[in-house]
C-alpha atoms as a PDB file:
ATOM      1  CA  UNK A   1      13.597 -77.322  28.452  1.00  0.00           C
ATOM      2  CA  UNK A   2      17.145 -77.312  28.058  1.00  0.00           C
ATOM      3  CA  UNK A   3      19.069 -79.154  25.208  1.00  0.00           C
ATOM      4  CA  UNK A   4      22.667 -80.048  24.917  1.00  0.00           C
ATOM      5  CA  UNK A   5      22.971 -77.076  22.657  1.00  0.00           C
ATOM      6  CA  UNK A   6      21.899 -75.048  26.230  1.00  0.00           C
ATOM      7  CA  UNK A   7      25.789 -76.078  26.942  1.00  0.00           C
ATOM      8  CA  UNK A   8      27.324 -73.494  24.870  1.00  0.00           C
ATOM      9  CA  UNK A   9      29.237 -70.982  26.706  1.00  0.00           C
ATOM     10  CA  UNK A  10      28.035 -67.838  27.502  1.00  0.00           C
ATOM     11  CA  UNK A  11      30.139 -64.574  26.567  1.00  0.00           C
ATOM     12  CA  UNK A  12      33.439 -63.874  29.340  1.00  0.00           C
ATOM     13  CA  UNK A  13      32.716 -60.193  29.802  1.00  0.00           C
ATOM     14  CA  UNK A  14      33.556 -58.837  33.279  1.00  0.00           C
ATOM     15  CA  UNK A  15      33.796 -59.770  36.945  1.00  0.00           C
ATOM     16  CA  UNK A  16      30.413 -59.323  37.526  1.00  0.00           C
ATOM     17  CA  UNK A  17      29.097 -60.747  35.099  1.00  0.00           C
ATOM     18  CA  UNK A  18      30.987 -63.876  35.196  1.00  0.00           C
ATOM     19  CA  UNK A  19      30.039 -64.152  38.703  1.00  0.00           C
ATOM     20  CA  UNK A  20      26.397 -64.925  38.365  1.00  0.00           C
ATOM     21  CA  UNK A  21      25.917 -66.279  35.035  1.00  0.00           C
ATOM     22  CA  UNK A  22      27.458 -70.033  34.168  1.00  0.00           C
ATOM     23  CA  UNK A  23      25.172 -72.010  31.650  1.00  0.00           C
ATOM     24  CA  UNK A  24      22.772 -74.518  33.139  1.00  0.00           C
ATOM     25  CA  UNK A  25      23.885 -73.353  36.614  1.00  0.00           C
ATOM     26  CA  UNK A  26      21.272 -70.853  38.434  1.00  0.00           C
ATOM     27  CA  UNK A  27      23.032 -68.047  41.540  1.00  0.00           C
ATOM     28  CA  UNK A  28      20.872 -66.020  43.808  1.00  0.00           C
ATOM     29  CA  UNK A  29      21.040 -62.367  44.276  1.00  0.00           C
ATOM     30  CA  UNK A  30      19.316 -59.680  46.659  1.00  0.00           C
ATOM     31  CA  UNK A  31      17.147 -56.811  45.243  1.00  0.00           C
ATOM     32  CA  UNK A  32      18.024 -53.431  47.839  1.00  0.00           C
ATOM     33  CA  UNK A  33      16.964 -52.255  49.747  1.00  0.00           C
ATOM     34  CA  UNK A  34      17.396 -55.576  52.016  1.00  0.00           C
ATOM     35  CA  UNK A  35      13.869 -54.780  54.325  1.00  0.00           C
ATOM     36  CA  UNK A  36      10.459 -54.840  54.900  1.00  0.00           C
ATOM     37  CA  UNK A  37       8.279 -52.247  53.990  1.00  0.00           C
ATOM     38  CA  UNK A  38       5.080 -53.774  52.592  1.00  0.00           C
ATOM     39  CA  UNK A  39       3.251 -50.901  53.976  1.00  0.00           C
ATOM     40  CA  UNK A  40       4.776 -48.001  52.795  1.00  0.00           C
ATOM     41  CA  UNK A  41       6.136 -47.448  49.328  1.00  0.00           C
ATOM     42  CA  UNK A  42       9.076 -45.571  50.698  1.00  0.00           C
ATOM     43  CA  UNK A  43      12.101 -48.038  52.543  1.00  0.00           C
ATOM     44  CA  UNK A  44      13.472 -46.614  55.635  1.00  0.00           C
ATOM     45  CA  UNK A  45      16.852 -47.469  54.523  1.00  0.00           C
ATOM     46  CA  UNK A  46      17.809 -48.231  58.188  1.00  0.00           C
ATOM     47  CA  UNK A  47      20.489 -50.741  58.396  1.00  0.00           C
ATOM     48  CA  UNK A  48      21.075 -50.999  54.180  1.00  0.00           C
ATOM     49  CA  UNK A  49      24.859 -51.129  54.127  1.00  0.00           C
ATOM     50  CA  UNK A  50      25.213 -53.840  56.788  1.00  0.00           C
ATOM     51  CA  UNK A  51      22.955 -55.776  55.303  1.00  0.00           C
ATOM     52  CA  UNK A  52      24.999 -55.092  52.009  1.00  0.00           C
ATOM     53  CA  UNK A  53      27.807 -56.275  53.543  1.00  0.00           C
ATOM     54  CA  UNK A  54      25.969 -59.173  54.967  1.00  0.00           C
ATOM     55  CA  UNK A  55      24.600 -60.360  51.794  1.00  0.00           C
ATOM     56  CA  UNK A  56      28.433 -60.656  50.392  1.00  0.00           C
ATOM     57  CA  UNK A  57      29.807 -62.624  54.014  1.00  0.00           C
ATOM     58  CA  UNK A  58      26.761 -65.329  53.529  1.00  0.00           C
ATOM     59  CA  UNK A  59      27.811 -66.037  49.806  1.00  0.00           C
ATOM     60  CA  UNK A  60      24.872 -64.115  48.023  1.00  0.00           C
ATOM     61  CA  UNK A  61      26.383 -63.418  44.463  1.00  0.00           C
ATOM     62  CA  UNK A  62      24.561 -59.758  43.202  1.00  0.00           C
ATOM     63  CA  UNK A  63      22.747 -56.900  44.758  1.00  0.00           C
ATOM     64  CA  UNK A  64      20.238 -55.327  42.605  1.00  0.00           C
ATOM     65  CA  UNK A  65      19.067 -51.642  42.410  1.00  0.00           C
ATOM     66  CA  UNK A  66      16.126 -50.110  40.548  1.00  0.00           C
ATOM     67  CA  UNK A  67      15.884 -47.007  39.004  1.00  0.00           C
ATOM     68  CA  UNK A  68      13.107 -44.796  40.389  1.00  0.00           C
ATOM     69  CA  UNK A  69      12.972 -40.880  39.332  1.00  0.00           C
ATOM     70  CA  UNK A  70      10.152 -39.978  40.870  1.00  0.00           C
ATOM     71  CA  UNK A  71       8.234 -41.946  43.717  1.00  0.00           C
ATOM     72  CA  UNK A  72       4.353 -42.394  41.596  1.00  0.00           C
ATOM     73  CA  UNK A  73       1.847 -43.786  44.206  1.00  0.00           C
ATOM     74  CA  UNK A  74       0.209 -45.647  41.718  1.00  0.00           C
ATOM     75  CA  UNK A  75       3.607 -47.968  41.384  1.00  0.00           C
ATOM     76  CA  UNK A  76       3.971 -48.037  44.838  1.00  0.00           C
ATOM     77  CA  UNK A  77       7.698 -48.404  45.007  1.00  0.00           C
ATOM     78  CA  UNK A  78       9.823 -46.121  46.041  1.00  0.00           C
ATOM     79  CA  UNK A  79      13.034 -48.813  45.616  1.00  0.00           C
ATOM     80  CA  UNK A  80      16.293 -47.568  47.596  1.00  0.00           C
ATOM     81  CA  UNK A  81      15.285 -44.098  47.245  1.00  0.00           C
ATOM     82  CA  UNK A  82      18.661 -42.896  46.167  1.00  0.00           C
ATOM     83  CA  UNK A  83      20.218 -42.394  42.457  1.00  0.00           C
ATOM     84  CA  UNK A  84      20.957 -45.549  41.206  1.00  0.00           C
ATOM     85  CA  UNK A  85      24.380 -44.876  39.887  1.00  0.00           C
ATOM     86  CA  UNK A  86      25.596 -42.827  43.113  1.00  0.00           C
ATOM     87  CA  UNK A  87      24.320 -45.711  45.366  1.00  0.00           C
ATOM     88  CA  UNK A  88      26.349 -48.333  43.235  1.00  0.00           C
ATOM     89  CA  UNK A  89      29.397 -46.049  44.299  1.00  0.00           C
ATOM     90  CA  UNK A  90      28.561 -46.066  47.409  1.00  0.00           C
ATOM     91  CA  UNK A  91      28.325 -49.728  47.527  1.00  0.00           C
ATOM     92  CA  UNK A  92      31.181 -50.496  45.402  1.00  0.00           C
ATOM     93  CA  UNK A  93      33.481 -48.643  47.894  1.00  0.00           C
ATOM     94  CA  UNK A  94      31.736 -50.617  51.016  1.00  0.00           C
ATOM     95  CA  UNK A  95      32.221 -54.186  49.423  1.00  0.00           C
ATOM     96  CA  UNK A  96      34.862 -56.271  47.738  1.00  0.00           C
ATOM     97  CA  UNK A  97      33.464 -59.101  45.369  1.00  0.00           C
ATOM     98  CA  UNK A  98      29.527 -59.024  44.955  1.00  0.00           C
ATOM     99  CA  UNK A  99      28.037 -58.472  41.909  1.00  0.00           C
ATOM    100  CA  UNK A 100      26.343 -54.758  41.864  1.00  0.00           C
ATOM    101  CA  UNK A 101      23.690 -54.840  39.464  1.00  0.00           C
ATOM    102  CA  UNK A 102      20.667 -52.594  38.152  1.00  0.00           C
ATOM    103  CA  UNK A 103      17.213 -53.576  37.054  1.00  0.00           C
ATOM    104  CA  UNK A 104      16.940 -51.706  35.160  1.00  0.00           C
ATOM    105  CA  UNK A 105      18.083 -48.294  33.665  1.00  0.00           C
ATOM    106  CA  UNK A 106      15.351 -46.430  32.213  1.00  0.00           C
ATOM    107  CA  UNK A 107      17.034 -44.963  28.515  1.00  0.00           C
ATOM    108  CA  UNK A 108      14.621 -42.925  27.406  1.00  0.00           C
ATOM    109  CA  UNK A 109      14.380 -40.785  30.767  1.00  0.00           C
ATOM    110  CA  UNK A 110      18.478 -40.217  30.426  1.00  0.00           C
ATOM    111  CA  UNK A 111      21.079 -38.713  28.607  1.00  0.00           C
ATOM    112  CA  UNK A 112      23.140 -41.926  27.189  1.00  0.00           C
ATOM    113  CA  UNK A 113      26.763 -40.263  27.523  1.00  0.00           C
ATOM    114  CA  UNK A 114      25.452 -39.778  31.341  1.00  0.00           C
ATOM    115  CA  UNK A 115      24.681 -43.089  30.781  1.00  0.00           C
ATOM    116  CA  UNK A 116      27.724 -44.302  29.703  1.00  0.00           C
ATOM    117  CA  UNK A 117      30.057 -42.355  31.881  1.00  0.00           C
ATOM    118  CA  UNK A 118      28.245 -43.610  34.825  1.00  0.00           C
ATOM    119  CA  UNK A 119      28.005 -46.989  34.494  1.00  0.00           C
ATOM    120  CA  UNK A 120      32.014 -46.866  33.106  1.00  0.00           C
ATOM    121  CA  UNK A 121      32.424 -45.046  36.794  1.00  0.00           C
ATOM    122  CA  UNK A 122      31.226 -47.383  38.905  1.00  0.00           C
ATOM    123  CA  UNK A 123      32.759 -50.241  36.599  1.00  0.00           C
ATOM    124  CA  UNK A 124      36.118 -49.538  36.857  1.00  0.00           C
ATOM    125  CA  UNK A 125      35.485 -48.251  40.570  1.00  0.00           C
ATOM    126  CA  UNK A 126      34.201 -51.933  41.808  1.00  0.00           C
ATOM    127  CA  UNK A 127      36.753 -53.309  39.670  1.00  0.00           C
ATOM    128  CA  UNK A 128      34.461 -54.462  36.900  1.00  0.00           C
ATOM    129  CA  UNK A 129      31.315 -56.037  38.978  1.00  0.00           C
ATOM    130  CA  UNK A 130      28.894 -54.289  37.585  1.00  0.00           C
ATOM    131  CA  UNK A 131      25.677 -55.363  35.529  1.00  0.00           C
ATOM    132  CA  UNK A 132      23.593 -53.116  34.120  1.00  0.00           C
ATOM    133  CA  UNK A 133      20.172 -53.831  33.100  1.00  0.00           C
ATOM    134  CA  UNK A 134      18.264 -51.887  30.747  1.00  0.00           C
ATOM    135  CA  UNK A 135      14.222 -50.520  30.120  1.00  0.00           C
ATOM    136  CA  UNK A 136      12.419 -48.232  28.663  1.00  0.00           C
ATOM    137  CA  UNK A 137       9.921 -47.946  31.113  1.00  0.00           C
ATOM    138  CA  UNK A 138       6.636 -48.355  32.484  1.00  0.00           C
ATOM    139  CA  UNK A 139       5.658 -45.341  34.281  1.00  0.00           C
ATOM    140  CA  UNK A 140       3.604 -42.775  32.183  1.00  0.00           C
ATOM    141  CA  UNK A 141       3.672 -39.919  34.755  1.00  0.00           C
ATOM    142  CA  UNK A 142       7.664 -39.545  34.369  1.00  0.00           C
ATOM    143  CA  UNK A 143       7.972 -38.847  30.599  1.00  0.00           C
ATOM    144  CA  UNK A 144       6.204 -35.737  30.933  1.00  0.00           C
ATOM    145  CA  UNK A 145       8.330 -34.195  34.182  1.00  0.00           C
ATOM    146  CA  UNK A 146      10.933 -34.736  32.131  1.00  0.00           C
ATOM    147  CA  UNK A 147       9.829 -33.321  28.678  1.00  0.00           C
ATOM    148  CA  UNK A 148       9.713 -36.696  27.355  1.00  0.00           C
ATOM    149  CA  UNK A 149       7.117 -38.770  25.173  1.00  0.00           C
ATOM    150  CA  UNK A 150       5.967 -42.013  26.591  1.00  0.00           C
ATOM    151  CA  UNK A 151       4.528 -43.294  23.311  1.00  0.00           C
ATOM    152  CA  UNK A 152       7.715 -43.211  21.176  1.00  0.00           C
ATOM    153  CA  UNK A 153      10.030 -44.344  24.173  1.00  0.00           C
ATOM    154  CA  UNK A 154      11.121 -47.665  22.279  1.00  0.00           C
ATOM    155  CA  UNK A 155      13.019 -45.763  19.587  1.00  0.00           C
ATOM    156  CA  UNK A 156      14.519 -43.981  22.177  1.00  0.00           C
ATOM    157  CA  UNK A 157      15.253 -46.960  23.635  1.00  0.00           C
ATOM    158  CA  UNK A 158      17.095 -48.330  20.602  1.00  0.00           C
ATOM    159  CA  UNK A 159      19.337 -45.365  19.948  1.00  0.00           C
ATOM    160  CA  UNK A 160      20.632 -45.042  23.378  1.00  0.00           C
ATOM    161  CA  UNK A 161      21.759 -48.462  23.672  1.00  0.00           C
ATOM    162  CA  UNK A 162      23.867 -48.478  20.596  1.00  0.00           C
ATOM    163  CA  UNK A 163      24.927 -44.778  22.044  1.00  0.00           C
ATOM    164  CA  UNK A 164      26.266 -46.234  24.818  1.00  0.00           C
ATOM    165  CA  UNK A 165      27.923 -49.194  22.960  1.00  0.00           C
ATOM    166  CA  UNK A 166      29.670 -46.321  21.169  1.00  0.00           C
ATOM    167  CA  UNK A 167      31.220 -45.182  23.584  1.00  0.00           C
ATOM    168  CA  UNK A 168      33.101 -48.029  25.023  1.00  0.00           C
ATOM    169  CA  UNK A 169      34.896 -47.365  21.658  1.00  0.00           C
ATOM    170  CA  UNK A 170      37.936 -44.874  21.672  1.00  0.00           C
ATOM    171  CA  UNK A 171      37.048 -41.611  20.093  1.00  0.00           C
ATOM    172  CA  UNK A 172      33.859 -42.784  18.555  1.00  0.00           C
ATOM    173  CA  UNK A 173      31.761 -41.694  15.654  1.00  0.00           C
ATOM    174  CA  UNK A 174      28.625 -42.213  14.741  1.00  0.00           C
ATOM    175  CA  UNK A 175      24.949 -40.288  13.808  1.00  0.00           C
ATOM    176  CA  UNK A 176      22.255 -41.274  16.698  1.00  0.00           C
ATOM    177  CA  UNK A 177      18.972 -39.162  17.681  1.00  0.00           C
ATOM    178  CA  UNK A 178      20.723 -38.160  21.263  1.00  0.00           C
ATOM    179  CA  UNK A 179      24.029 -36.492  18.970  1.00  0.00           C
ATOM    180  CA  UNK A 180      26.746 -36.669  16.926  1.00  0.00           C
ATOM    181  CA  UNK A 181      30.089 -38.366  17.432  1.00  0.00           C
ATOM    182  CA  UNK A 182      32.580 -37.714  14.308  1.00  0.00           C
ATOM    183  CA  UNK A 183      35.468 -38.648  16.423  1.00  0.00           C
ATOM    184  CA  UNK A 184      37.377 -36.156  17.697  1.00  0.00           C
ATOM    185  CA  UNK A 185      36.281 -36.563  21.425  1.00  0.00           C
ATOM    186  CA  UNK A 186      36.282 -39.731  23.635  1.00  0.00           C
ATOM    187  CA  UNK A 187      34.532 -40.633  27.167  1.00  0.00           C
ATOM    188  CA  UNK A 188      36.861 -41.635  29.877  1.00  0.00           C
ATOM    189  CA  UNK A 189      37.183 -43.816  31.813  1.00  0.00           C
ATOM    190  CA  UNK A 190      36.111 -47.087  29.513  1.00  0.00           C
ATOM    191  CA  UNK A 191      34.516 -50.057  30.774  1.00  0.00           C
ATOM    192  CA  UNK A 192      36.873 -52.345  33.116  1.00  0.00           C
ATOM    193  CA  UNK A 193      36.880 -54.972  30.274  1.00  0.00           C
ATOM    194  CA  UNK A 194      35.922 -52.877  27.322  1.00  0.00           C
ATOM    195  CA  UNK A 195      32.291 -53.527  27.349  1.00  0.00           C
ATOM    196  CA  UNK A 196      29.604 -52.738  30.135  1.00  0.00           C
ATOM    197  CA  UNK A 197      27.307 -55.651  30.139  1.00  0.00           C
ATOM    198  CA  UNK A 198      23.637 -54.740  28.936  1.00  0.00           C
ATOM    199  CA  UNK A 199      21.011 -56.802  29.664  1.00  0.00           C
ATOM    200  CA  UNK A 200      17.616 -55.941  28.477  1.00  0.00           C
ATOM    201  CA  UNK A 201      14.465 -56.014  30.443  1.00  0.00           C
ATOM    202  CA  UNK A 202      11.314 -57.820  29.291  1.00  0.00           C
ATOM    203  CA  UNK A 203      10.053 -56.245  25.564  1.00  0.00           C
ATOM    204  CA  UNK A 204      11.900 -52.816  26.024  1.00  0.00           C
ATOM    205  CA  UNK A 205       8.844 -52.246  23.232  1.00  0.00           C
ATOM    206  CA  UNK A 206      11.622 -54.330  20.497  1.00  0.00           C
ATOM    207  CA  UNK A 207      11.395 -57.324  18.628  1.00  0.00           C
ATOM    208  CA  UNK A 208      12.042 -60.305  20.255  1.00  0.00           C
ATOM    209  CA  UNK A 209      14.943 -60.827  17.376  1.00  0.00           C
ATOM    210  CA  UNK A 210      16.136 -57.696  18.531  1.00  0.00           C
ATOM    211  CA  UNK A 211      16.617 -57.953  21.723  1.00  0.00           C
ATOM    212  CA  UNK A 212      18.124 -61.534  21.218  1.00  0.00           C
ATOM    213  CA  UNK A 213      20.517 -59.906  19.082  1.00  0.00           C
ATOM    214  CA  UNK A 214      21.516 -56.545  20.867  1.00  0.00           C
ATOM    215  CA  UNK A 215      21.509 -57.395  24.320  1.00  0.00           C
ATOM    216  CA  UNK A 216      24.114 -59.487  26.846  1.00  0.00           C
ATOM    217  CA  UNK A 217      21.709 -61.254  28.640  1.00  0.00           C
ATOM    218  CA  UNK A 218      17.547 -61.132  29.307  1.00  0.00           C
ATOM    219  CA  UNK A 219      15.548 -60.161  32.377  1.00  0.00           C
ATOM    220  CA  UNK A 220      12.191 -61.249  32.664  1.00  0.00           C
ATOM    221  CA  UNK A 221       9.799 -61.312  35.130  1.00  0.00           C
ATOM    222  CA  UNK A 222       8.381 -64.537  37.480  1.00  0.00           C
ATOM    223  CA  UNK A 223       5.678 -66.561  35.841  1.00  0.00           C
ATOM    224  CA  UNK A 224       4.905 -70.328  36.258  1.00  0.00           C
ATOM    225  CA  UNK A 225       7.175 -72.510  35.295  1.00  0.00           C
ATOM    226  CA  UNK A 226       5.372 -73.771  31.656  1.00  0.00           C
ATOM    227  CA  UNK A 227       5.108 -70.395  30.735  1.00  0.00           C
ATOM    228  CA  UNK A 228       8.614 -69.284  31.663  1.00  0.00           C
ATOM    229  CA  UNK A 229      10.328 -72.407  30.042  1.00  0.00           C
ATOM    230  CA  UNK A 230       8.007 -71.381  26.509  1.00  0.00           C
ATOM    231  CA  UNK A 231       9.213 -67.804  26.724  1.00  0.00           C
ATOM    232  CA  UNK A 232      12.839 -68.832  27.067  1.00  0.00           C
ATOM    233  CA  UNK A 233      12.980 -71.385  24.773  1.00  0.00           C
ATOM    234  CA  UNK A 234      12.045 -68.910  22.233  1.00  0.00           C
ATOM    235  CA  UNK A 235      14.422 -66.440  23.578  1.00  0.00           C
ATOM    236  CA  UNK A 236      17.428 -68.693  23.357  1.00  0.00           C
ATOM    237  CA  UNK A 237      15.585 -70.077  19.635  1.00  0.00           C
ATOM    238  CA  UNK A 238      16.218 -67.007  18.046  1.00  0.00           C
ATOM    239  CA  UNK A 239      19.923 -67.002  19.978  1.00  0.00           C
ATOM    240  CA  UNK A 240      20.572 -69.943  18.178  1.00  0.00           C
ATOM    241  CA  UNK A 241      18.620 -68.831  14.545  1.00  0.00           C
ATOM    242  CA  UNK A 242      20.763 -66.237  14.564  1.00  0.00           C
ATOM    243  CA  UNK A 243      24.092 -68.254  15.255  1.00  0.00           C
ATOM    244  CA  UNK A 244      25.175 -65.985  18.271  1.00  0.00           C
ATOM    245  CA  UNK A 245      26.420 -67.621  20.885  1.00  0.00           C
ATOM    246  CA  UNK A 246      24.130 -68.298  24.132  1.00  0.00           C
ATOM    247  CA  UNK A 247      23.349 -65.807  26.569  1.00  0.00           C
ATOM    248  CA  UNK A 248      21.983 -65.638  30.146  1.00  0.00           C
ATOM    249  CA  UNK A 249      18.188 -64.825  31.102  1.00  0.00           C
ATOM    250  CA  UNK A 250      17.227 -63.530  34.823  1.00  0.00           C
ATOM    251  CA  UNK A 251      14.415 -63.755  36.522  1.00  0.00           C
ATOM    252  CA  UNK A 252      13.233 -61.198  39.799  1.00  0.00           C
ATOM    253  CA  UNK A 253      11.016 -63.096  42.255  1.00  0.00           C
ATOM    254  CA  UNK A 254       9.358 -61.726  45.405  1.00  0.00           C
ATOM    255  CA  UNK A 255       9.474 -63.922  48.861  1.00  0.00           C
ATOM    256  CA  UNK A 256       7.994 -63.991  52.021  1.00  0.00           C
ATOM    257  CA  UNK A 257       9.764 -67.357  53.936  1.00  0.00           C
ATOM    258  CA  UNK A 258       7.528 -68.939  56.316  1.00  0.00           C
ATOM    259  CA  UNK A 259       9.018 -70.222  59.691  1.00  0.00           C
ATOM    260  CA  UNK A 260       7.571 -73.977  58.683  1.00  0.00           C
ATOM    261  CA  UNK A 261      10.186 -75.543  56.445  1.00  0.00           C
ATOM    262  CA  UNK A 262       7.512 -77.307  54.831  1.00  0.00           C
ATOM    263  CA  UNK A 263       4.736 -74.339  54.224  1.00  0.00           C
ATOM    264  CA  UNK A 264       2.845 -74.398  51.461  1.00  0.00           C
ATOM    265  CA  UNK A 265       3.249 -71.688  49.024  1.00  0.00           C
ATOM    266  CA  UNK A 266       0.322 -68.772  48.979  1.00  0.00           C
ATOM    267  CA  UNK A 267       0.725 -66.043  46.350  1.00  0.00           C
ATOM    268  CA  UNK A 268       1.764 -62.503  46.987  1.00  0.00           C
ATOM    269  CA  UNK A 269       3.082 -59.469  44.603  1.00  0.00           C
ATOM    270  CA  UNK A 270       5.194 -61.461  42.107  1.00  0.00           C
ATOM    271  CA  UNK A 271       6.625 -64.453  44.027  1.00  0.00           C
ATOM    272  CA  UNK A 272       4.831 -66.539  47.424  1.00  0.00           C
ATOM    273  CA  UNK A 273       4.964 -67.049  50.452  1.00  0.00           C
ATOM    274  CA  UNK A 274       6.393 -70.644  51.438  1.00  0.00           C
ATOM    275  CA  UNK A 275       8.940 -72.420  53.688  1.00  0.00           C
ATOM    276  CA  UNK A 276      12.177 -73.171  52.255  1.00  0.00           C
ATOM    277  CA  UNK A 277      11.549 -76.421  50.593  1.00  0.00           C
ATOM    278  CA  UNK A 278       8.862 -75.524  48.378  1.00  0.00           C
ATOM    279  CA  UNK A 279      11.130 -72.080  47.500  1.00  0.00           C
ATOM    280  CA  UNK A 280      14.353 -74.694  47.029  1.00  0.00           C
ATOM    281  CA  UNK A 281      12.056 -76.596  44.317  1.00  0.00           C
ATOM    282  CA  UNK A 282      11.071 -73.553  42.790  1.00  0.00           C
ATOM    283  CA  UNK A 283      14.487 -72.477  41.960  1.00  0.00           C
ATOM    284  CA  UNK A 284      15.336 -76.269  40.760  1.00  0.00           C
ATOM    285  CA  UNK A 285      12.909 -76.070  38.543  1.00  0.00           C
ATOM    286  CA  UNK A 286      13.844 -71.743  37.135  1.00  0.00           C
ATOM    287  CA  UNK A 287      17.581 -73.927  37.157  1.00  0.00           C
ATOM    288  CA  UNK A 288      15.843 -77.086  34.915  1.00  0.00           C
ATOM    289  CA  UNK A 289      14.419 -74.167  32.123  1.00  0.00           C
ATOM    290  CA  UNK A 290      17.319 -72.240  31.944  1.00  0.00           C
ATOM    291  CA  UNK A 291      17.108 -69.455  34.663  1.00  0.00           C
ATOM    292  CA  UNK A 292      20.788 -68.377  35.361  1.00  0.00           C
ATOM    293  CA  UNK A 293      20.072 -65.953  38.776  1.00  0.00           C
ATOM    294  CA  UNK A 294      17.575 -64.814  40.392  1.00  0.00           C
ATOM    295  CA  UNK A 295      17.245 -61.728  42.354  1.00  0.00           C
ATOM    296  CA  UNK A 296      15.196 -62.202  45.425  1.00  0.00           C
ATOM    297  CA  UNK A 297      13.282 -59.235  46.957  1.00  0.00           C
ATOM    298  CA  UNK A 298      12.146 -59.172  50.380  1.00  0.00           C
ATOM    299  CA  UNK A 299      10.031 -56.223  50.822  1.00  0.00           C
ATOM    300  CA  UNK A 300       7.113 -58.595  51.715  1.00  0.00           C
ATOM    301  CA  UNK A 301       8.852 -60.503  53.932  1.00  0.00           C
ATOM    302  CA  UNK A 302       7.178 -60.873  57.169  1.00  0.00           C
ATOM    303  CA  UNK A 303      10.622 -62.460  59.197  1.00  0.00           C
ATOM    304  CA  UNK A 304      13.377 -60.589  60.634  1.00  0.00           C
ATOM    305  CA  UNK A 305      15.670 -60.039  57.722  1.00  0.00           C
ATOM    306  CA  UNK A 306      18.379 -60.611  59.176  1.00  0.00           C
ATOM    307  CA  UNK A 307      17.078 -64.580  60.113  1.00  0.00           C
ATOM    308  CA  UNK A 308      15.640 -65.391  57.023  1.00  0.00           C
ATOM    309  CA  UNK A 309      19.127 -63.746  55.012  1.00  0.00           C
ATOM    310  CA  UNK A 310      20.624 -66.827  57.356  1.00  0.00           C
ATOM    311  CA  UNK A 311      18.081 -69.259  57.015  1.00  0.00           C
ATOM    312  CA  UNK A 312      19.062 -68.808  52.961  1.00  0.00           C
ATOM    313  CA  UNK A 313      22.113 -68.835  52.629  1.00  0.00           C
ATOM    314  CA  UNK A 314      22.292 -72.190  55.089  1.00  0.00           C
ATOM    315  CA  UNK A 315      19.884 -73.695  53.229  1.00  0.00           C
ATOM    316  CA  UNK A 316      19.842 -72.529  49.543  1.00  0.00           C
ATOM    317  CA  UNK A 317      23.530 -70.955  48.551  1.00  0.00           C
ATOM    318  CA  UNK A 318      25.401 -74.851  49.134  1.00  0.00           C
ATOM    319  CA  UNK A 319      23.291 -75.806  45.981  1.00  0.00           C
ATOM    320  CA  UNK A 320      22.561 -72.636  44.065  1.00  0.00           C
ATOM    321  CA  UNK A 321      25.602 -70.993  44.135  1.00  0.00           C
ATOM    322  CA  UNK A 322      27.757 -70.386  40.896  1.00  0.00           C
END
């Protein structure tokens, strides 16, 4: 639970960032594509920029894309079926103040300077909202389309993060696995504040004292609310062991919103389905542990999207809103 040493601040990096994450306060988010399609792995993508648009007009503080390569039946997910980082452009030239967001990157299936240049591009395009979250991945059948081990995927992981914090650095120099920088050449543009925020998902296959000390922020994933509260107490324990200041943790959670107000909550894929005031004590309680955002997905959602986007944001953004 939290502690009066939860009250530290958290790091002022950019827009984005700042947007969602305020200590002991929790926002809500969106996970696109912004439909149903619990019966299909691939969205239809009908309707995704208004609903984009939507999202940021009803007060909804981040939208959240995934990065998919390939579409593997046996993940089932197809997510917004576009590249990530051309689909944040996309977005960032359709809205004005929302949070764009990834969850997560996949490093070892990528070039870091693409990386880098990419995430600096759509930074500085969306005038510093974005948020990028970080993996190394859970899909075996990608590594080897792409001439890449799956077993040794955490190193990987480790040298193309601090890649990429090299080059928010003018002319940088360093010696990683993925190349050489003595120097002499530089990445344009730079991050909007000088720093693209990184926030790692789950283990990333790394040390819990590594991640606490490498990464902006923590995603995890939606468990019940003892076991979440353990897990982030020892995240934020090894914050403070370490004397770094405190940092956000994020949580994804899957919902289906029953027309009753009062439903009872039934488990689906990651989340339930409820009415809104079991899902508004919920997210008190993610708020009472030390859950910053959360990005809801509503690929299971069995209401018009468009209603229950409404129904939401009238009933949930007046308290959980940052």
């Amino acid at each position: 639970m939290l502690t009066p040493t939860d009250r530290r601040p958290f790091p002022t990096l950019n827009q984005g960032y700042n947007a969602i994450f305020r200590p002991r306060e929790l926002s809500l988010g969106l996970v696109v594509p912004i439909e149903r399609y619990s019966h299909s792995a691939v969205p239809s993508m009908a309707r995704a920029l208004d609903r984009a648009k939507l999202a940021e007009r009803l007060g909804f503080k981040a939208l959240w894309l995934r990065d998919v390569p390939f579409n593997v039946p046996s993940f089932g997910d197809a997510g917004q079926i576009y590249d990530p980082f051309v689909y944040l452009g996309y977005l960032a030239a359709a809205t004005e103040s929302i949070t764009l967001g990834v969850a997560s990157i996949v490093l070892p299936l990528r070039h870091p300077a693409h990386v880098a240049k990419a995430a600096a591009s759509v930074d500085q395009l969306s005038g510093g909202r974005l948020v990028l979250g970080v993996a190394s991945g859970d899909r075996p059948d990608e590594y080897p389309a792409l001439g890449m081990g799956f077993e040794d995927r955490g190193a990987r992981f480790r040298d193309s993060f601090e890649y990429i914090r090299a080059m928010g650095e003018s002319y940088p120099s360093g010696a990683f696995d993925h190349g050489s920088l003595g120097g002499r050449i530089d990445m344009l543009p730079k991050p909007v504040a000088g720093h693209i925020p990184m926030l790692i998902t789950g283990g990333s296959q790394q040390s819990p004292e590594w991640i606490a000390s490498h990464g902006d922020g923590w995603m995890t994933y939606p468990r019940g609310a003892a076991a979440q509260a353990s897990i982030i107490d020892a995240y934020r324990g090894n914050l403070a062991a370490q004397g770094d200041t405190d940092r956000p943790v994020m949580q994804s959670l899957y919902v289906d919103l029953d027309p009753d107000d009062d439903a009872v909550p039934r488990p689906i894929h990651l989340g339930f389905r409820s009415g809104v005031n079991h899902l508004r004590r919920y997210l008190r309680e993610l708020q009472d542990i030390g859950v910053n955002h959360v990005a809801l997905n509503l690929r299971l959602n069995e209401a018009d999207t468009e209603d229950t986007l409404a129904r939401m944001a009238e009933t949930l953004l007046p308290e959980f809103h940052s």
